[in-house]
Structures are given as structure tokens and as C-alpha cells.
C-alpha atoms as a PDB file:
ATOM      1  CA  UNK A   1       0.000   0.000   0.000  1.00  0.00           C
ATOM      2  CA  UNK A   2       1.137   3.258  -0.812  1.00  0.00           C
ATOM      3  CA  UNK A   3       2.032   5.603   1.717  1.00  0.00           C
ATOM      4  CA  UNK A   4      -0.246   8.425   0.474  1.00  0.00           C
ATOM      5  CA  UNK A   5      -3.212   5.626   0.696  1.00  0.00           C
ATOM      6  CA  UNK A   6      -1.974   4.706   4.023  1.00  0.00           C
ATOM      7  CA  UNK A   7      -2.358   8.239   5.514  1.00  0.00           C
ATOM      8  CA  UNK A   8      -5.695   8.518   4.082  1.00  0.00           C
ATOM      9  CA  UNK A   9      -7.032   5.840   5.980  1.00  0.00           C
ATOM     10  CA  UNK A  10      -5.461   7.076   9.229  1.00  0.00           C
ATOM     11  CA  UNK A  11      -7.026   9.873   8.739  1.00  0.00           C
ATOM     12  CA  UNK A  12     -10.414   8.727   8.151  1.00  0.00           C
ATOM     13  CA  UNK A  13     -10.209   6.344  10.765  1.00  0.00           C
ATOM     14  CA  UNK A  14      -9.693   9.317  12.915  1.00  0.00           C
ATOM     15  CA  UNK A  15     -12.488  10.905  11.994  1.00  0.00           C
ATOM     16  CA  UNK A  16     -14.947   8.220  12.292  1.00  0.00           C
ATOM     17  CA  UNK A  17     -16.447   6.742  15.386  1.00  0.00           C
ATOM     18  CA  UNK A  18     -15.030   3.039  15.754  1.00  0.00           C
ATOM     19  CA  UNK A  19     -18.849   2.540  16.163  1.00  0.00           C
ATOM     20  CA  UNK A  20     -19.770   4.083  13.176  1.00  0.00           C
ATOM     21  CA  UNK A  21     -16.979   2.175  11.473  1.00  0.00           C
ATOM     22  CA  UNK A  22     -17.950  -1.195  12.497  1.00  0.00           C
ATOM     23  CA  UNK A  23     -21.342  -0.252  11.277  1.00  0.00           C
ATOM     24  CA  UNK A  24     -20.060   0.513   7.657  1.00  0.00           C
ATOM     25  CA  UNK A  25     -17.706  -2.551   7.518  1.00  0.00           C
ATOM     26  CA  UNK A  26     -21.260  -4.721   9.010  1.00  0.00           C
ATOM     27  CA  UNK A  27     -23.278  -2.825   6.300  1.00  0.00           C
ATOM     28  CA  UNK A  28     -20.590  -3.596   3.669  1.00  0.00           C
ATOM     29  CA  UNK A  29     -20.889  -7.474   4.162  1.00  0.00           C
ATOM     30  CA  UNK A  30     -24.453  -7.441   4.231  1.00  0.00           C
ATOM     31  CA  UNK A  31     -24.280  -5.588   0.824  1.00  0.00           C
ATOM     32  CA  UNK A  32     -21.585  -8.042  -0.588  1.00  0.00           C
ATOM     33  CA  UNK A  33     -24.165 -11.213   0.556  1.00  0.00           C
ATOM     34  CA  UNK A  34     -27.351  -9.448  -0.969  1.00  0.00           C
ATOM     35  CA  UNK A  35     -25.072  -9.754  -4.276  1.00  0.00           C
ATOM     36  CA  UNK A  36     -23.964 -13.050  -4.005  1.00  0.00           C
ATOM     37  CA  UNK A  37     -27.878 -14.444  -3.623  1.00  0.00           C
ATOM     38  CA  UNK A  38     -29.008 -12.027  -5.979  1.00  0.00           C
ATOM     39  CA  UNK A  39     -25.936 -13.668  -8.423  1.00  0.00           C
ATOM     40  CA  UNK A  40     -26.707 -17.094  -7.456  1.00  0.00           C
ATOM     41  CA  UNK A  41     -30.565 -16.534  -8.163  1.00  0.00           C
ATOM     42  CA  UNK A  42     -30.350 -15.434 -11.364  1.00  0.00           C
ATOM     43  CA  UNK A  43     -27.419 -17.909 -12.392  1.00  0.00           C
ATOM     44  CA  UNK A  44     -30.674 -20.612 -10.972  1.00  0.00           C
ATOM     45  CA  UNK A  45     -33.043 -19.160 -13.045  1.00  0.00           C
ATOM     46  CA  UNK A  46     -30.630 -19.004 -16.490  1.00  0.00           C
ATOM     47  CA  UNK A  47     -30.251 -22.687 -15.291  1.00  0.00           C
ATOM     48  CA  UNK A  48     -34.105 -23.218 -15.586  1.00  0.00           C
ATOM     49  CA  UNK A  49     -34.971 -21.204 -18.400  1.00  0.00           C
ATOM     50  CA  UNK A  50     -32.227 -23.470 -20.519  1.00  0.00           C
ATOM     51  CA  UNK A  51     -33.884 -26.736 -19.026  1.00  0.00           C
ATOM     52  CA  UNK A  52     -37.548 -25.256 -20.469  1.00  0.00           C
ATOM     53  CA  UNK A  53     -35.928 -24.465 -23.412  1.00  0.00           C
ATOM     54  CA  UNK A  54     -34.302 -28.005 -23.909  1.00  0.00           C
ATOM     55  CA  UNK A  55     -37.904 -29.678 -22.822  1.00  0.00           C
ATOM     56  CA  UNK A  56     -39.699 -27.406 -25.411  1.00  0.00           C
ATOM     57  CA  UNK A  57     -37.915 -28.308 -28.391  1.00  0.00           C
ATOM     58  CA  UNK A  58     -39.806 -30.246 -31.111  1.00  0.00           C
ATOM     59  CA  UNK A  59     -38.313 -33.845 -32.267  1.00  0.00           C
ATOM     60  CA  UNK A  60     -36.891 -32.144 -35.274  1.00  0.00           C
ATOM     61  CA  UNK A  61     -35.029 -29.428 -33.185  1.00  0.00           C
ATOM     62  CA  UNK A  62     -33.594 -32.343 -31.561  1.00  0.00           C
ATOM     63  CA  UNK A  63     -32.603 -34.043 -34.852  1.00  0.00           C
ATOM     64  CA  UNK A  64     -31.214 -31.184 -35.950  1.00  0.00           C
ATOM     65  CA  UNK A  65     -28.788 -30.447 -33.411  1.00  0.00           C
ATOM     66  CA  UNK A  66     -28.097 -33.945 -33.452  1.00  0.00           C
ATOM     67  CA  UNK A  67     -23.777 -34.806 -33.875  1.00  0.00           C
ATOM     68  CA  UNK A  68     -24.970 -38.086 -34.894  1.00  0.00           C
ATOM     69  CA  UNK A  69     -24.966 -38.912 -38.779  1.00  0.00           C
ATOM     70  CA  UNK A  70     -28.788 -40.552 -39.507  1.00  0.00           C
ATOM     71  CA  UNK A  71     -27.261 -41.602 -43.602  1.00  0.00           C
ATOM     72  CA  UNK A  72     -24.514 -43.903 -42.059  1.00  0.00           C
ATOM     73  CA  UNK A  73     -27.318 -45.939 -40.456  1.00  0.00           C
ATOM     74  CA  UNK A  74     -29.250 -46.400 -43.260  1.00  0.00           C
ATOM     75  CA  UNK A  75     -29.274 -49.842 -45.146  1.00  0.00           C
ATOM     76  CA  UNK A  76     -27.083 -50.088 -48.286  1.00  0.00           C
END
């Protein structure tokens, strides 16, 4: 850390109330989990909307996306 950023936070640690600091820094987590379940719900519901999307497709959808080659299993 730079010196320059160093004395800044002395500073403001001066200023502040070690109450009022432990307040921010409490406030700051709860902030930081309110993102991570608001991340992990959405990542959920991408998750689900794929699933629908996969269960919705028609038979030739299916086909189509298919790696396998239908001609090679046809009789000769």
C-alpha cells in the first residue's frame, strides 16, 4: 500500500467513530451477501430457463442439433 493511501485511511479512521466504522464494515458485508444471492438466483433461473428451453424443443429441433450422422445408419 502506498504511503499516500496509508495516511488517508489514518485519517479517516480518525475521523470516524469506531462505532460508526464497524457499522459501515457490518453494512458492507451485508451488501456483498445481498449480491452473491441475488448472483446465485439469477445464475438458478438461467439454469431453468435453458432446461424449459431443452424440454420445449420439437423432435426435429432435436434431430437437428443432433452430432450423430442418420445416412450412415441407413441400409445399403
Amino acid at each position: 500500500m502506498s504511503k499516500k493511501k496509508r495516511r488517508e485511511e489514518e485519517t479517516l479512521r480518525q475521523y470516524i467513530n469506531e462505532d460508526v466504522l464497524a457499522k459501515l464494515q457490518s453494512k458492507k458485508k451485508q451488501l456483498k451477501q445481498q449480491e452473491d444471492e441475488r448472483a446465485e438466483e439469477e445464475k438458478k433461473k438461467r439454469i431453468q430457463q435453458r432446461k424449459k428451453r431443452e424440454a420445449d424443443k420439437s423432435f426435429e429441433e432435436l434431430l437437428n442439433e443432433s452430432e450423430l450422422d442418420w445416412k450412415s445408419f441407413k441400409k445399403q
